[in-house]
PDB file of N, CA and C in Angstrom:
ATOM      1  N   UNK A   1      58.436 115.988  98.707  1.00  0.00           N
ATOM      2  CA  UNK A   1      57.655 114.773  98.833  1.00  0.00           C
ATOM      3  C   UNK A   1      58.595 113.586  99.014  1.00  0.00           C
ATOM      4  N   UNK A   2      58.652 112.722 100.015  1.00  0.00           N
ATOM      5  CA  UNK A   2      59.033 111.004 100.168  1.00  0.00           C
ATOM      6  C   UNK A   2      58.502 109.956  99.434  1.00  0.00           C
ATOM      7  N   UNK A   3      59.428 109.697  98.712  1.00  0.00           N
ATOM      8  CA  UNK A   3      58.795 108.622  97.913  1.00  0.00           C
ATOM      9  C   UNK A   3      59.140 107.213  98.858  1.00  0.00           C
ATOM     10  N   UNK A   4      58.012 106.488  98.798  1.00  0.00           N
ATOM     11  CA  UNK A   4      58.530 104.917  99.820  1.00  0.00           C
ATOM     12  C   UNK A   4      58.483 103.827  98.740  1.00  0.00           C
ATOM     13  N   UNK A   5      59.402 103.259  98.653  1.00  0.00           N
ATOM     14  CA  UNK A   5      60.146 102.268  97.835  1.00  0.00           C
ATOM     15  C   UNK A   5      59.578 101.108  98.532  1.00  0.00           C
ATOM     16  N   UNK A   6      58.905 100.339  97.608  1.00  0.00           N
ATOM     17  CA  UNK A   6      58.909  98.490  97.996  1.00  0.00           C
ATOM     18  C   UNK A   6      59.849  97.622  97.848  1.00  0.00           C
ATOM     19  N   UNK A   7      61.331  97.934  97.048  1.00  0.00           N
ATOM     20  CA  UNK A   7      62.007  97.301  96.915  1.00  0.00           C
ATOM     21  C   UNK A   7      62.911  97.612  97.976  1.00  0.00           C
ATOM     22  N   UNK A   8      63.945  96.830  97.706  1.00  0.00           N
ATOM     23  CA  UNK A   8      65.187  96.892  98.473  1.00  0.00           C
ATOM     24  C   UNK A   8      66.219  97.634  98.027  1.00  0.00           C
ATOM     25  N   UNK A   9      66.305  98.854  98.408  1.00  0.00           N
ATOM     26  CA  UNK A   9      67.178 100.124  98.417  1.00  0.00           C
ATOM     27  C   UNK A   9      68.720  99.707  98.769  1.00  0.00           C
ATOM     28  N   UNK A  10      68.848  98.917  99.187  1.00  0.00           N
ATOM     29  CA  UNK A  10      70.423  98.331  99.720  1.00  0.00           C
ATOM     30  C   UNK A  10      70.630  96.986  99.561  1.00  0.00           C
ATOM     31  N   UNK A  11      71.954  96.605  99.614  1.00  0.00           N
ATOM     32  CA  UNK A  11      72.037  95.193  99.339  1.00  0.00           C
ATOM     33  C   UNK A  11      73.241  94.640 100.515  1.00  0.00           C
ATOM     34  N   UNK A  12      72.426  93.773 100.711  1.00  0.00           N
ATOM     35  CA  UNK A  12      73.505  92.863 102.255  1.00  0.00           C
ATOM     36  C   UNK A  12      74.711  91.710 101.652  1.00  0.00           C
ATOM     37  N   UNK A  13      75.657  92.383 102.533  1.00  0.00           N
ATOM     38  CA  UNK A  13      76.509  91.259 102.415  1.00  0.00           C
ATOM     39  C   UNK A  13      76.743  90.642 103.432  1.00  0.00           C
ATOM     40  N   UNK A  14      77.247  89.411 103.338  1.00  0.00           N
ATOM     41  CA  UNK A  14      77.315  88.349 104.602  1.00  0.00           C
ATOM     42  C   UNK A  14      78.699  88.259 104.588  1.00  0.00           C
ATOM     43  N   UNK A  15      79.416  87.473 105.564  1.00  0.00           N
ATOM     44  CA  UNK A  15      80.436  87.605 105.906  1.00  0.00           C
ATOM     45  C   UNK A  15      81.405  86.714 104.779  1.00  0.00           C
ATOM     46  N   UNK A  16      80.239  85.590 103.905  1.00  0.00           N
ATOM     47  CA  UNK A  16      80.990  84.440 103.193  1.00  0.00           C
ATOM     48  C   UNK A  16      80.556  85.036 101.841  1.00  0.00           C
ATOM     49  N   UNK A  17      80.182  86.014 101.475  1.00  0.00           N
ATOM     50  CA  UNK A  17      79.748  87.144  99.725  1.00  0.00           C
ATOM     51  C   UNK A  17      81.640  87.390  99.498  1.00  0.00           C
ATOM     52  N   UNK A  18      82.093  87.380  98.362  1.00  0.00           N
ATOM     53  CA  UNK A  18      83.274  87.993  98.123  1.00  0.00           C
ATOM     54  C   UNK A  18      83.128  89.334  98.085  1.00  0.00           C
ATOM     55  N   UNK A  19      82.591  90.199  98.168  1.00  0.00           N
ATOM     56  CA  UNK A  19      82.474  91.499  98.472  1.00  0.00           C
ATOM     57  C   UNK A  19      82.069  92.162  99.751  1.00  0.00           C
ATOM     58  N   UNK A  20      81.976  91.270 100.466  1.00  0.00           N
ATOM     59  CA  UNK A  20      81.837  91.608 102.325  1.00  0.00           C
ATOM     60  C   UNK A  20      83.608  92.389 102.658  1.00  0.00           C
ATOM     61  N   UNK A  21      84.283  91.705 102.063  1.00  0.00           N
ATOM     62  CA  UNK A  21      85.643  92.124 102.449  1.00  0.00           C
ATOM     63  C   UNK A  21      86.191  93.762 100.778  1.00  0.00           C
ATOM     64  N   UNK A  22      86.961  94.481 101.604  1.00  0.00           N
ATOM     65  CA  UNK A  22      87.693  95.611 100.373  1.00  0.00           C
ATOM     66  C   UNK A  22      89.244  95.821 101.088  1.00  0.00           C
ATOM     67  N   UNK A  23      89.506  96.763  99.810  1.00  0.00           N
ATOM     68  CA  UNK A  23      90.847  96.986  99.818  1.00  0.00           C
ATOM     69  C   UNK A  23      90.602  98.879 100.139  1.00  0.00           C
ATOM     70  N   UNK A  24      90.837  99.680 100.919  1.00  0.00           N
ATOM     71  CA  UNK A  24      90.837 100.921 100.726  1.00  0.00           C
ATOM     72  C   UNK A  24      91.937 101.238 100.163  1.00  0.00           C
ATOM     73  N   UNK A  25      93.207 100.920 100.475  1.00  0.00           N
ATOM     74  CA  UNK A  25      94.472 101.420 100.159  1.00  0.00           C
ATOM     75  C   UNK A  25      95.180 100.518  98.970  1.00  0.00           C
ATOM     76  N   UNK A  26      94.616  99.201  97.921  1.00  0.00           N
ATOM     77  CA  UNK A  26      94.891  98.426  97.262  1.00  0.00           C
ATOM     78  C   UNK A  26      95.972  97.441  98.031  1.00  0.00           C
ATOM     79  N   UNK A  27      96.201  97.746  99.501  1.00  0.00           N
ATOM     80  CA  UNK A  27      97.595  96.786 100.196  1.00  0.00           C
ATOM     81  C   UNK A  27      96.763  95.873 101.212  1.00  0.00           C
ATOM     82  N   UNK A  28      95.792  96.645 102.244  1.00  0.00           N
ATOM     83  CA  UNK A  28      94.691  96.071 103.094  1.00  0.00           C
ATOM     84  C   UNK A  28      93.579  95.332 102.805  1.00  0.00           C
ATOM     85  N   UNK A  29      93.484  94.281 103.085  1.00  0.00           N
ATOM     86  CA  UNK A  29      91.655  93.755 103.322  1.00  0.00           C
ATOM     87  C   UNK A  29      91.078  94.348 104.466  1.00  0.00           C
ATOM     88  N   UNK A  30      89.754  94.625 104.434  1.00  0.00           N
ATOM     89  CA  UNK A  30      89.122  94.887 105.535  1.00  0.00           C
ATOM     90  C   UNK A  30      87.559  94.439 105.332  1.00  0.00           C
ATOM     91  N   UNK A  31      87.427  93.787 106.600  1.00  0.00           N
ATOM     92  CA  UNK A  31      85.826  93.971 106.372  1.00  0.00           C
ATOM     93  C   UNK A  31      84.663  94.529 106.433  1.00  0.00           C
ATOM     94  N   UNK A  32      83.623  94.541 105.564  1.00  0.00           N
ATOM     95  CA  UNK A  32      82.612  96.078 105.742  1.00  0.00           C
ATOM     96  C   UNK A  32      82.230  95.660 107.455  1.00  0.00           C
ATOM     97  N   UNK A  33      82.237  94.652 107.749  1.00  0.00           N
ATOM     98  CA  UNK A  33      81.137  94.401 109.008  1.00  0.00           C
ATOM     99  C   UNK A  33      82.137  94.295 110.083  1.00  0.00           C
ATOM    100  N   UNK A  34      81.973  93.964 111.558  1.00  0.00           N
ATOM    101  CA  UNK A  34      82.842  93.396 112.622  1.00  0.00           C
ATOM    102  C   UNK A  34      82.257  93.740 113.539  1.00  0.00           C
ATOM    103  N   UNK A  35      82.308  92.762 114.787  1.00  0.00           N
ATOM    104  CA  UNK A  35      82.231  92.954 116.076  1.00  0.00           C
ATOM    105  C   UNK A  35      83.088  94.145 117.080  1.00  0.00           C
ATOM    106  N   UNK A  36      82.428  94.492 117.535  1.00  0.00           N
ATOM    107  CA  UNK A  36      83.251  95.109 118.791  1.00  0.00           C
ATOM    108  C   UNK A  36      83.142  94.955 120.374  1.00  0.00           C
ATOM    109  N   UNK A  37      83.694  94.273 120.943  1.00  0.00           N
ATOM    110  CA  UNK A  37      83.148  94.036 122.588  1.00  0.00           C
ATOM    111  C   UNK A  37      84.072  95.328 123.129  1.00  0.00           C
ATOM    112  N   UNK A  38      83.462  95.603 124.374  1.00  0.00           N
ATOM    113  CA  UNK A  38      83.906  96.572 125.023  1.00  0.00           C
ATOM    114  C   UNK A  38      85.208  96.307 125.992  1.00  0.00           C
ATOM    115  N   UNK A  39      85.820  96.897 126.445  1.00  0.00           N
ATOM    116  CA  UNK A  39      86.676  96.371 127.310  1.00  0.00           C
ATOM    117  C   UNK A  39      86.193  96.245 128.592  1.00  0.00           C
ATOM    118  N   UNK A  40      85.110  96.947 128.533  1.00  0.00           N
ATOM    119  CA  UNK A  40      84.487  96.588 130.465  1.00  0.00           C
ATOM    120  C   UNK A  40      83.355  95.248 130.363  1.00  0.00           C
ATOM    121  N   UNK A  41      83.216  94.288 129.188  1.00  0.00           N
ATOM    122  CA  UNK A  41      82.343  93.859 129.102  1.00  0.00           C
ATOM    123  C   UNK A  41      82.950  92.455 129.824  1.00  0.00           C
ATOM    124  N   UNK A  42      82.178  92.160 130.854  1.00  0.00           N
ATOM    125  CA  UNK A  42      82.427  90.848 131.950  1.00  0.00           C
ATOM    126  C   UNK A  42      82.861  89.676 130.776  1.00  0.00           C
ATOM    127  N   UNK A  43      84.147  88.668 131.282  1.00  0.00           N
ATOM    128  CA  UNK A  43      84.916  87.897 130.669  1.00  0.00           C
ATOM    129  C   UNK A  43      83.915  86.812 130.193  1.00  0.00           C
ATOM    130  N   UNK A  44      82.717  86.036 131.161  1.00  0.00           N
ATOM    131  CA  UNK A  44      81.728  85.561 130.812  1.00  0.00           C
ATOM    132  C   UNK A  44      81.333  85.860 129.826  1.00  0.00           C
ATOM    133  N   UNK A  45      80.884  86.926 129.681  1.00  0.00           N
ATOM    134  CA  UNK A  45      80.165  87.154 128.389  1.00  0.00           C
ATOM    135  C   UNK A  45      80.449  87.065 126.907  1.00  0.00           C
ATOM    136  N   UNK A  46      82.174  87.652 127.406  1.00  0.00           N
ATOM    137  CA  UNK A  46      83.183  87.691 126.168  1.00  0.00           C
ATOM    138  C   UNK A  46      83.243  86.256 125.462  1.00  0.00           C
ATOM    139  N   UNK A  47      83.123  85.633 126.309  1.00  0.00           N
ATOM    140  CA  UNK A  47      83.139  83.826 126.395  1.00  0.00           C
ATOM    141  C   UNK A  47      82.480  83.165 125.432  1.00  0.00           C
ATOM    142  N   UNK A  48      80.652  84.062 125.973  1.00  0.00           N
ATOM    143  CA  UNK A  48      79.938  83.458 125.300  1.00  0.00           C
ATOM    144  C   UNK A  48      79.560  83.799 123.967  1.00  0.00           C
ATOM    145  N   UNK A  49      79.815  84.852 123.955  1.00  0.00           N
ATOM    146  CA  UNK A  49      79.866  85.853 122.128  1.00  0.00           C
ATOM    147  C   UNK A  49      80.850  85.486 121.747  1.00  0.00           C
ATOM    148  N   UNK A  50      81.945  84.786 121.673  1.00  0.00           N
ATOM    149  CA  UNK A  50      83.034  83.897 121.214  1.00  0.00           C
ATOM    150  C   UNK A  50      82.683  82.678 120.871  1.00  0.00           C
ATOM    151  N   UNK A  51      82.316  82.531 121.033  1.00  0.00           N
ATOM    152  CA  UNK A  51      81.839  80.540 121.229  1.00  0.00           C
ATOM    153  C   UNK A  51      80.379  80.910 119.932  1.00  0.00           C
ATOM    154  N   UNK A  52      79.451  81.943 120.861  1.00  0.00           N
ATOM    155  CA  UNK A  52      78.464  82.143 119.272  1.00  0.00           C
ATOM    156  C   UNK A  52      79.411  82.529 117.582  1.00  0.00           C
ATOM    157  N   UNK A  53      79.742  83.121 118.401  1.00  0.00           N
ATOM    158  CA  UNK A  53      80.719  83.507 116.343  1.00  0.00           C
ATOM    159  C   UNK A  53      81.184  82.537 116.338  1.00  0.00           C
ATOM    160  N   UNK A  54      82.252  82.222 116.861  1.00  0.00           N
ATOM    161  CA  UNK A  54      82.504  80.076 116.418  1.00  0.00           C
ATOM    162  C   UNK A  54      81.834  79.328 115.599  1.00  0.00           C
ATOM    163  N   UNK A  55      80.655  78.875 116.299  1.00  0.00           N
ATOM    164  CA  UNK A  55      79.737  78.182 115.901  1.00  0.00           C
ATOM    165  C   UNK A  55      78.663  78.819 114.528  1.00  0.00           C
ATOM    166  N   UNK A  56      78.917  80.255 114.334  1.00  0.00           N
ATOM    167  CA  UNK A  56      78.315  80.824 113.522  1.00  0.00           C
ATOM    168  C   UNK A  56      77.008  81.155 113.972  1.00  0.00           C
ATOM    169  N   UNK A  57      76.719  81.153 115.219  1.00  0.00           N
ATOM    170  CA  UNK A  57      75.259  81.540 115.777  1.00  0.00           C
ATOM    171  C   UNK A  57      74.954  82.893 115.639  1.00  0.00           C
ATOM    172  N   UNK A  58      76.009  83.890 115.534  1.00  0.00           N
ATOM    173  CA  UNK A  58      75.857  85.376 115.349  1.00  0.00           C
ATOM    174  C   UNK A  58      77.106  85.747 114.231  1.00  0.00           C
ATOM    175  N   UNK A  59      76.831  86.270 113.218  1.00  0.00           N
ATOM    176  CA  UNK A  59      77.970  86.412 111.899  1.00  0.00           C
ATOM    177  C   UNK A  59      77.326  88.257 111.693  1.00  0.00           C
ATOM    178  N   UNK A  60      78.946  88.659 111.066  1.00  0.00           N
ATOM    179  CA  UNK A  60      78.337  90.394 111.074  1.00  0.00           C
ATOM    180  C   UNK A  60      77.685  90.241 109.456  1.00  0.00           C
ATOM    181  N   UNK A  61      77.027  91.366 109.537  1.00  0.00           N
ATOM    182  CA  UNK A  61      76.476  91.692 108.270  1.00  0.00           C
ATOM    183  C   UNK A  61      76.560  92.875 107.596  1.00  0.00           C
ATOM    184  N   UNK A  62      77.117  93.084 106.829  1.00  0.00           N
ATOM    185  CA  UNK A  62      77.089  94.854 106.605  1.00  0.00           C
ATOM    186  C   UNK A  62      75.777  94.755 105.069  1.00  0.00           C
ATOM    187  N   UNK A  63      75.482  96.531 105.307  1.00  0.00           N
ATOM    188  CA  UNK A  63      74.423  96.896 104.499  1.00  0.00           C
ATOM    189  C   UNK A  63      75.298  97.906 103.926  1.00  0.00           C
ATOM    190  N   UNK A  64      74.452  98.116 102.337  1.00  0.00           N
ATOM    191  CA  UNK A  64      75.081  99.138 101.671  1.00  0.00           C
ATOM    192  C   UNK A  64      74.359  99.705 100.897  1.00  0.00           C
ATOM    193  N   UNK A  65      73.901 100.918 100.564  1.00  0.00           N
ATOM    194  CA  UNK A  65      73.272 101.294  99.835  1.00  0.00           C
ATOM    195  C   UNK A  65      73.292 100.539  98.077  1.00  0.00           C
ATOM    196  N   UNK A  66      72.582 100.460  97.181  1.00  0.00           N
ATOM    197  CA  UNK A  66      72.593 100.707  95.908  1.00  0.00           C
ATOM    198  C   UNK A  66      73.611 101.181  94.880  1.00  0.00           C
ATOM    199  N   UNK A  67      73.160 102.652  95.498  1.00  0.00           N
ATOM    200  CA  UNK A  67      73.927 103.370  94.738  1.00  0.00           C
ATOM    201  C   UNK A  67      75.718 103.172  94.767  1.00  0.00           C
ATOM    202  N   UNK A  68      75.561 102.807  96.397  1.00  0.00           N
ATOM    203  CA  UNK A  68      77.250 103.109  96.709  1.00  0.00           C
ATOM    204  C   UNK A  68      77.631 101.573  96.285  1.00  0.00           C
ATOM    205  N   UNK A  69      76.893 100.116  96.177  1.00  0.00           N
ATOM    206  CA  UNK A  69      77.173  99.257  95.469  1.00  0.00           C
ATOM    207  C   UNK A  69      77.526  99.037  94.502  1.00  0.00           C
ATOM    208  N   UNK A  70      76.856  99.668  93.644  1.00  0.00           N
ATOM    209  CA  UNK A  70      76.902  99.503  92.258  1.00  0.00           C
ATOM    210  C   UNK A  70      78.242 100.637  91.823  1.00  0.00           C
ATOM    211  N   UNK A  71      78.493 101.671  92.144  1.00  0.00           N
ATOM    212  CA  UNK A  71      79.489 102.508  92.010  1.00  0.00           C
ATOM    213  C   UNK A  71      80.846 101.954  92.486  1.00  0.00           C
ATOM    214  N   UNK A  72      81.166 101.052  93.512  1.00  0.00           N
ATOM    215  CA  UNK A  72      82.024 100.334  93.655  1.00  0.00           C
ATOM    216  C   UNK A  72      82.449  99.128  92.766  1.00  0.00           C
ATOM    217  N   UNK A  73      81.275  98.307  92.078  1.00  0.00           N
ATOM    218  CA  UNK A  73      81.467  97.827  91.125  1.00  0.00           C
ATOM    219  C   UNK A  73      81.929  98.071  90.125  1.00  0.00           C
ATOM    220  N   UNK A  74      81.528  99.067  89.850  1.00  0.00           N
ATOM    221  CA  UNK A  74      82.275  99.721  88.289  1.00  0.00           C
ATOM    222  C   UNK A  74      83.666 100.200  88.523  1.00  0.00           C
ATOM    223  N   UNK A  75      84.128 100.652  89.491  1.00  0.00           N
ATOM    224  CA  UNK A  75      85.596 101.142  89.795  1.00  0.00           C
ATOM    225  C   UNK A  75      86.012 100.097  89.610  1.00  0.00           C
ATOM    226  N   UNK A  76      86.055  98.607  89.884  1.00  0.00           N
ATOM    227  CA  UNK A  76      85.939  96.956  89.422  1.00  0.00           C
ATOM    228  C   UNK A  76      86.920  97.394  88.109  1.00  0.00           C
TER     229      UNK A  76
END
């Protein structure tokens, strides 16, 4: 049986949360979220998805489960 949850099963971080960013190796930052443009993607465009993250018109967001939240916390 599926149980369907009304709450929110995961929790978002934004790019400005102090926990958007980790350490895997205790030496690296990295962030859960990031862009990727393609290399065939026309320079125009690159342009203009540059200029939006700039301005903050498009920011990444990563999602994370609960469980795997809260379990990272406690390693904390």
């Amino acid at each position: 049986m599926i149980k369907i949850s009304t709450g929110r099963p995961h929790k978002t971080l934004r790019s400005t949360d102090a926990d958007f960013k980790f350490s895997p190796n205790g030496l690296t930052i990295v962030p859960r979220a990031s862009f990727e443009v393609s290399k065939v993607c026309p320079r125009e465009y690159k342009l203009i998805i540059a200029e939006c993250i700039g301005r903050g018109w498009l920011q990444p967001v990563a999602h994370m489960r609960d469980v795997e939240y809260t379990m990272e916390l406690l390693k904390k």
